[in-house]
PDB file of N, CA and C in Angstrom:
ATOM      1  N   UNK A   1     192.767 -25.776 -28.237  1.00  0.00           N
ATOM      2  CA  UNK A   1     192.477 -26.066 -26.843  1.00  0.00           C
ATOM      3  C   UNK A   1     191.008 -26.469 -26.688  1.00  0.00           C
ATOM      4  N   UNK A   2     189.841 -25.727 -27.627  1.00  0.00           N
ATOM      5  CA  UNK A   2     188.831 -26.243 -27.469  1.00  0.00           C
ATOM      6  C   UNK A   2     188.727 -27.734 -27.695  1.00  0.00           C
ATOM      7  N   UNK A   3     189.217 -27.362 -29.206  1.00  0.00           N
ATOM      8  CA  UNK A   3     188.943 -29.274 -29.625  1.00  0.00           C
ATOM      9  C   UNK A   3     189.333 -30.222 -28.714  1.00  0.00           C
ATOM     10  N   UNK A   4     190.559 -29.650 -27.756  1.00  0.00           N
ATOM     11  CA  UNK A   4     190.931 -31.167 -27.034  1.00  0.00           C
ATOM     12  C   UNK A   4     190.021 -31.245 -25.660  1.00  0.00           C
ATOM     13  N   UNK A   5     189.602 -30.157 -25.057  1.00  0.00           N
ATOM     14  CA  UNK A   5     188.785 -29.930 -24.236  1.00  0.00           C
ATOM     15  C   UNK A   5     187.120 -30.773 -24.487  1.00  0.00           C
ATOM     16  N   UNK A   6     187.147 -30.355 -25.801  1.00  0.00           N
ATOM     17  CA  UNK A   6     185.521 -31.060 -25.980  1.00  0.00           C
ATOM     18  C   UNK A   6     185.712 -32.798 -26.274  1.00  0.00           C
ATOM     19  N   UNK A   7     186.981 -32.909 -26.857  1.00  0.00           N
ATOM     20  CA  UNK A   7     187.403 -34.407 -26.751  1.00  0.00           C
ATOM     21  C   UNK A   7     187.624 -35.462 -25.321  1.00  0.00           C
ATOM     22  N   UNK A   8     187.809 -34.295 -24.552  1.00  0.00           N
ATOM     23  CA  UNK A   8     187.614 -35.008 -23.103  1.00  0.00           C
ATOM     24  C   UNK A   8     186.677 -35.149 -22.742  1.00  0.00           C
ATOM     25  N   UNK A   9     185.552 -34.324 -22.962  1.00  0.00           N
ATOM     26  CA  UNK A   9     183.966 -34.234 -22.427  1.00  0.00           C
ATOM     27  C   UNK A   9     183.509 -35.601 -22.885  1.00  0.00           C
ATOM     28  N   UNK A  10     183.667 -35.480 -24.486  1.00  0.00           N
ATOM     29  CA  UNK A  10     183.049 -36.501 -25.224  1.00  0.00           C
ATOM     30  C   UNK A  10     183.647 -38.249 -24.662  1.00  0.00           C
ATOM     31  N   UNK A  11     185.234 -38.401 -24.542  1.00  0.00           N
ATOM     32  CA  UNK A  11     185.607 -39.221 -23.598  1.00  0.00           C
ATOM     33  C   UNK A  11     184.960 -39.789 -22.384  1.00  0.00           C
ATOM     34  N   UNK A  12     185.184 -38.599 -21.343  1.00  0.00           N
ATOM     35  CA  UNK A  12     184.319 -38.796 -20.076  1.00  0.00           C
ATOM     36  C   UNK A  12     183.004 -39.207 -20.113  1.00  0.00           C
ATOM     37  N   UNK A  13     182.251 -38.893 -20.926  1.00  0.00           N
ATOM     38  CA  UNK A  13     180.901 -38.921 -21.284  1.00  0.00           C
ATOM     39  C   UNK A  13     180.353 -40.383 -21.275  1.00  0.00           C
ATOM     40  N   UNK A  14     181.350 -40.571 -22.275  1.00  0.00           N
ATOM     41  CA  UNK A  14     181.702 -42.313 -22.916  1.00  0.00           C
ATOM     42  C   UNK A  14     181.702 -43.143 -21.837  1.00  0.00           C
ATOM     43  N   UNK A  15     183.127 -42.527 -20.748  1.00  0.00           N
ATOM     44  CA  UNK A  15     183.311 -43.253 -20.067  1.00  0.00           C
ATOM     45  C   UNK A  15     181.903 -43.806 -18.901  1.00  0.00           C
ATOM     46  N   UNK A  16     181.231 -42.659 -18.602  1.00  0.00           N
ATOM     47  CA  UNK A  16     180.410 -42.284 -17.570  1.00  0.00           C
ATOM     48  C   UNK A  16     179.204 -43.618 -18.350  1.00  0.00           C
ATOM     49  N   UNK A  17     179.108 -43.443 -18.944  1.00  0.00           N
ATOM     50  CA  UNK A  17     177.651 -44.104 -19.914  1.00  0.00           C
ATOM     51  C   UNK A  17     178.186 -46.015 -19.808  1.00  0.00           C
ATOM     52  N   UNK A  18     180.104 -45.987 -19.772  1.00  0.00           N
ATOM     53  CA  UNK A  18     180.195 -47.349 -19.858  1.00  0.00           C
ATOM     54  C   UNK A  18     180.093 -48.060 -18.270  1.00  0.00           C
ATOM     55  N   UNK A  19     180.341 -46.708 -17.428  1.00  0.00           N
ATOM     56  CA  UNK A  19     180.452 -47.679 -15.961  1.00  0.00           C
ATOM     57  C   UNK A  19     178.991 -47.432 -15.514  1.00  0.00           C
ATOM     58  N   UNK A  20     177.796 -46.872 -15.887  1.00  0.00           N
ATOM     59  CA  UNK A  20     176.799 -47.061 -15.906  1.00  0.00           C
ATOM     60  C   UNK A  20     175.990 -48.137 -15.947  1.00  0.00           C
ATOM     61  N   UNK A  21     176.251 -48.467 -17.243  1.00  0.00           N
ATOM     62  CA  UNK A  21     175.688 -49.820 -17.699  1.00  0.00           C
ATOM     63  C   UNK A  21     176.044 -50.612 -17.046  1.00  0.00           C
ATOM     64  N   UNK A  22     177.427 -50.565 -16.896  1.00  0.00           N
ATOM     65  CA  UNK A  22     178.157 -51.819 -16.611  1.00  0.00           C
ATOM     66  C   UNK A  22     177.575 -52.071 -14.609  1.00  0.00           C
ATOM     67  N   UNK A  23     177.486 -51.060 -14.387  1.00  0.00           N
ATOM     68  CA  UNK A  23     176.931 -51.007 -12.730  1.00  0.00           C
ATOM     69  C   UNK A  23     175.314 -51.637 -12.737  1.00  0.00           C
ATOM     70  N   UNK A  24     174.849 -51.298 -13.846  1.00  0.00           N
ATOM     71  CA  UNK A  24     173.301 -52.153 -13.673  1.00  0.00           C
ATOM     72  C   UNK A  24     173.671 -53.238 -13.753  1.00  0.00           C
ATOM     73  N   UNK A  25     174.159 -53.430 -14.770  1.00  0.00           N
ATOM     74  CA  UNK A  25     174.209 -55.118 -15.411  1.00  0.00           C
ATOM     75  C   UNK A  25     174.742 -55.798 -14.247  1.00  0.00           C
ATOM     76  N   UNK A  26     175.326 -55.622 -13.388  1.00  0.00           N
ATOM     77  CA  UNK A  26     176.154 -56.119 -12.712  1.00  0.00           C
ATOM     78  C   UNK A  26     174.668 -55.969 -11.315  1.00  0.00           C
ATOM     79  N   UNK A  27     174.166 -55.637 -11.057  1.00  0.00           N
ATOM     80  CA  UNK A  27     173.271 -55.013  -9.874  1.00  0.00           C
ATOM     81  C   UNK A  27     171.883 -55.913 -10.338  1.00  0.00           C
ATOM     82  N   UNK A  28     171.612 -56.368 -11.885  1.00  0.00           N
ATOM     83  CA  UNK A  28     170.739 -56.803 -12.190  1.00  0.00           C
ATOM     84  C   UNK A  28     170.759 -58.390 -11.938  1.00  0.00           C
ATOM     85  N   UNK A  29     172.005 -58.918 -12.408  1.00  0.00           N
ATOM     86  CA  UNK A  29     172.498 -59.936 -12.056  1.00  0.00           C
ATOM     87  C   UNK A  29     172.788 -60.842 -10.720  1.00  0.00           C
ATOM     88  N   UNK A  30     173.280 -59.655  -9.936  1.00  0.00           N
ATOM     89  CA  UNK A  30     173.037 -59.970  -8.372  1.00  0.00           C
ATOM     90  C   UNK A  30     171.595 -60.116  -7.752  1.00  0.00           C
ATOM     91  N   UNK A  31     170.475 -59.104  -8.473  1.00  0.00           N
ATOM     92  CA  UNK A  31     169.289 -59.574  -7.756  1.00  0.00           C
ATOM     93  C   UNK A  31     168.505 -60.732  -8.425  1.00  0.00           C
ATOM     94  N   UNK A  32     169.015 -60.305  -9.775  1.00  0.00           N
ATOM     95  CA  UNK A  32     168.313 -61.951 -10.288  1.00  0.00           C
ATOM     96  C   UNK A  32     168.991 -63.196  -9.863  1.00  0.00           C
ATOM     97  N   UNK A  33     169.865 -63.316  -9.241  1.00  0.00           N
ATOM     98  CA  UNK A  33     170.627 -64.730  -8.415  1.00  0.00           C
ATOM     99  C   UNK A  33     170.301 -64.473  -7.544  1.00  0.00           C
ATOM    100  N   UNK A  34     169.902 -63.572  -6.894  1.00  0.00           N
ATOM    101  CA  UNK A  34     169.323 -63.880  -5.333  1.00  0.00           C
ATOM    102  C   UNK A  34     168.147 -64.793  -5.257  1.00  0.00           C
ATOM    103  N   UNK A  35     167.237 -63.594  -6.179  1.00  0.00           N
ATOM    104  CA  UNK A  35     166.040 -64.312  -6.489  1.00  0.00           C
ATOM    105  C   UNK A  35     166.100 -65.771  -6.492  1.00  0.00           C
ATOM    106  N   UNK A  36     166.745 -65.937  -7.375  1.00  0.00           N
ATOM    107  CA  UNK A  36     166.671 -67.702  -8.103  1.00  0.00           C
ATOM    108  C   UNK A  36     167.052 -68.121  -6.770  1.00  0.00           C
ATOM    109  N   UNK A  37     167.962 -67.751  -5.952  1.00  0.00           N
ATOM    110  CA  UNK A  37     168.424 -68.062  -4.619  1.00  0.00           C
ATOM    111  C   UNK A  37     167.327 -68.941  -3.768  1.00  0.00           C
ATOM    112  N   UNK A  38     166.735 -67.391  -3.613  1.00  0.00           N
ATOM    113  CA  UNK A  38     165.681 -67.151  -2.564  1.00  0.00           C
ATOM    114  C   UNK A  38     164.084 -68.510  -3.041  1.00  0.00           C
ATOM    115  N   UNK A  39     163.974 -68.853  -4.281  1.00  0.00           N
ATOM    116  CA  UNK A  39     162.814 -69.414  -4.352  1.00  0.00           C
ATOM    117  C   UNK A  39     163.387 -71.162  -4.465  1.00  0.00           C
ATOM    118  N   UNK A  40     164.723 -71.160  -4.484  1.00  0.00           N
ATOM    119  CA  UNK A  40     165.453 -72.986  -4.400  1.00  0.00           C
ATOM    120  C   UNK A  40     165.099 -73.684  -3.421  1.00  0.00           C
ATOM    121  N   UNK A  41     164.375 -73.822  -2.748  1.00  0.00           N
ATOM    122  CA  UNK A  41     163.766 -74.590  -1.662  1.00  0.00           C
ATOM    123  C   UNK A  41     164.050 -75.960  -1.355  1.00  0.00           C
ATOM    124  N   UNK A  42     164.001 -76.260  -2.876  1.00  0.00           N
ATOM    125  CA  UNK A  42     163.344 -78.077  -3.299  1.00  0.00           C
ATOM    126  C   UNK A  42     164.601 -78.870  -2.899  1.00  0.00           C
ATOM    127  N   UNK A  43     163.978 -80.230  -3.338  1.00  0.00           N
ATOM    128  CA  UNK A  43     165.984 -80.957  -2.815  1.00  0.00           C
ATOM    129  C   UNK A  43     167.053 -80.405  -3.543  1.00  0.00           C
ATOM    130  N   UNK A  44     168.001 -80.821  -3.171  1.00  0.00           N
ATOM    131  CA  UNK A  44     169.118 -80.652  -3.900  1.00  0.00           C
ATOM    132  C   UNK A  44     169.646 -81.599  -5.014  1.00  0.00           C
ATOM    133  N   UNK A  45     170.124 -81.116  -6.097  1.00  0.00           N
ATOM    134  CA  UNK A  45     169.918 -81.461  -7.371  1.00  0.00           C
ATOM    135  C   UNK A  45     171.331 -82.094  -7.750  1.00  0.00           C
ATOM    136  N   UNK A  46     172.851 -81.352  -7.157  1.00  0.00           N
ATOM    137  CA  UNK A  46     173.618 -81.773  -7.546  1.00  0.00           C
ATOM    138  C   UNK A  46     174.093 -82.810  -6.746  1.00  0.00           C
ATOM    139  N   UNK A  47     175.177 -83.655  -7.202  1.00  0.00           N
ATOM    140  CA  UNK A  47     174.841 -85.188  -7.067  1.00  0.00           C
ATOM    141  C   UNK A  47     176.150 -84.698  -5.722  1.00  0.00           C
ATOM    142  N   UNK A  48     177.045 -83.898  -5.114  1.00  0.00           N
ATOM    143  CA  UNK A  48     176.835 -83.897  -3.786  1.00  0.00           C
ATOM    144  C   UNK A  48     176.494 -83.559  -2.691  1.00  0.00           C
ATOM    145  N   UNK A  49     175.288 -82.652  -3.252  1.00  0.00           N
ATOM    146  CA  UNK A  49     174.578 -82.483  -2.472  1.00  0.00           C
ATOM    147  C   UNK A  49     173.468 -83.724  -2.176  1.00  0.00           C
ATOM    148  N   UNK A  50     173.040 -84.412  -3.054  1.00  0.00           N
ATOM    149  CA  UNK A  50     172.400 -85.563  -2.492  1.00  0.00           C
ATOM    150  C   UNK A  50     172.954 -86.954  -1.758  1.00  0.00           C
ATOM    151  N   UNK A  51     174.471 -86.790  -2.127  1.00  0.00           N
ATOM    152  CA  UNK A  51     175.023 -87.440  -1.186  1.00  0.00           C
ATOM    153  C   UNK A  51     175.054 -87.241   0.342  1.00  0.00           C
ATOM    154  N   UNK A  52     175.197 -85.448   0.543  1.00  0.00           N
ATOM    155  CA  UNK A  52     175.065 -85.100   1.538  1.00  0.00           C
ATOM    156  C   UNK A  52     173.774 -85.049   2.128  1.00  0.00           C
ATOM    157  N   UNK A  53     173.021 -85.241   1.614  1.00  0.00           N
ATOM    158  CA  UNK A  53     171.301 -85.496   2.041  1.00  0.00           C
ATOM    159  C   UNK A  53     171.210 -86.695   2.511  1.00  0.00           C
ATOM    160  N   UNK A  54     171.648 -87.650   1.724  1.00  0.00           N
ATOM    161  CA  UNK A  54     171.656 -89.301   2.293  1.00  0.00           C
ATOM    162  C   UNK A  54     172.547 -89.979   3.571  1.00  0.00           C
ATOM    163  N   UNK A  55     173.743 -88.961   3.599  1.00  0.00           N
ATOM    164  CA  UNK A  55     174.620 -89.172   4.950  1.00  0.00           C
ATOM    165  C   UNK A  55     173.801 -88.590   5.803  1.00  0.00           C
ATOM    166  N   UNK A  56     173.413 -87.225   5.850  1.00  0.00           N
ATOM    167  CA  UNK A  56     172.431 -86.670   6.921  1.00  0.00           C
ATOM    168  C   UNK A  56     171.274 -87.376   7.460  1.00  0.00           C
ATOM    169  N   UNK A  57     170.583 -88.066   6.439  1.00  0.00           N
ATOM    170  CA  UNK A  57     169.200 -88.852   6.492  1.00  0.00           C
ATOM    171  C   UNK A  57     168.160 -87.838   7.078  1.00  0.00           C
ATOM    172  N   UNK A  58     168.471 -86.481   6.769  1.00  0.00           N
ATOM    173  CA  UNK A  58     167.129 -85.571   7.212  1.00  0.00           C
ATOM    174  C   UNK A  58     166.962 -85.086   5.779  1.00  0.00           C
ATOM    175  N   UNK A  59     165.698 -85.198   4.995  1.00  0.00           N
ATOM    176  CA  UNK A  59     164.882 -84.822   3.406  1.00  0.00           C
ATOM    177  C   UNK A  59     165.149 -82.737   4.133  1.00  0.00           C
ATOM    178  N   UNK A  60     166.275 -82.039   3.181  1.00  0.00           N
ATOM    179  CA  UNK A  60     165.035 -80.771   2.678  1.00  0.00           C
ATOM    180  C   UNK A  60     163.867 -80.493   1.641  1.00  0.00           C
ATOM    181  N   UNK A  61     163.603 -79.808   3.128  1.00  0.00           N
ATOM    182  CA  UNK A  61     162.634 -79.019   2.035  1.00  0.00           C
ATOM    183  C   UNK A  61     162.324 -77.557   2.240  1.00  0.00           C
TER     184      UNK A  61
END
C-alpha cells in the first residue's frame, strides 16, 4: 500500500511540474505576442493588407 501510495505522489508530482511549465510557456508566449503586438505600428506588410491600405487611401502609421 505504501509503494502504490508513494507512486501516486511521485505521479502527481510529475503531473503538477508538467502543467506548470506548460502554464508558463503558454503565459510567456501570450505576452511575448502581445508585445510584438503592441510595438507593430509601421505599415502593413502583408500583401492584403496593403491592398487594403491602397483602397482606403489613408497611410498607417
Amino acid at each position: 500500500v505504501k509503494v502504490e501510495y508513494e507512486a501516486k505522489i511521485k505521479n502527481l508530482t510529475r503531473e503538477n511540474a508538467l502543467i506548470s511549465t506548460a502554464w508558463y510557456d503558454l503565459t510567456t508566449r501570450l505576452q511575448s505576442n502581445h508585445v510584438v503586438l503592441q510595438r507593430r505600428q509601421d505599415a502593413p506588410r502583408s500583401w492584403l493588407n496593403k491592398q487594403r491600405q491602397m483602397v482606403n487611401a489613408t497611410p498607417r502609421r
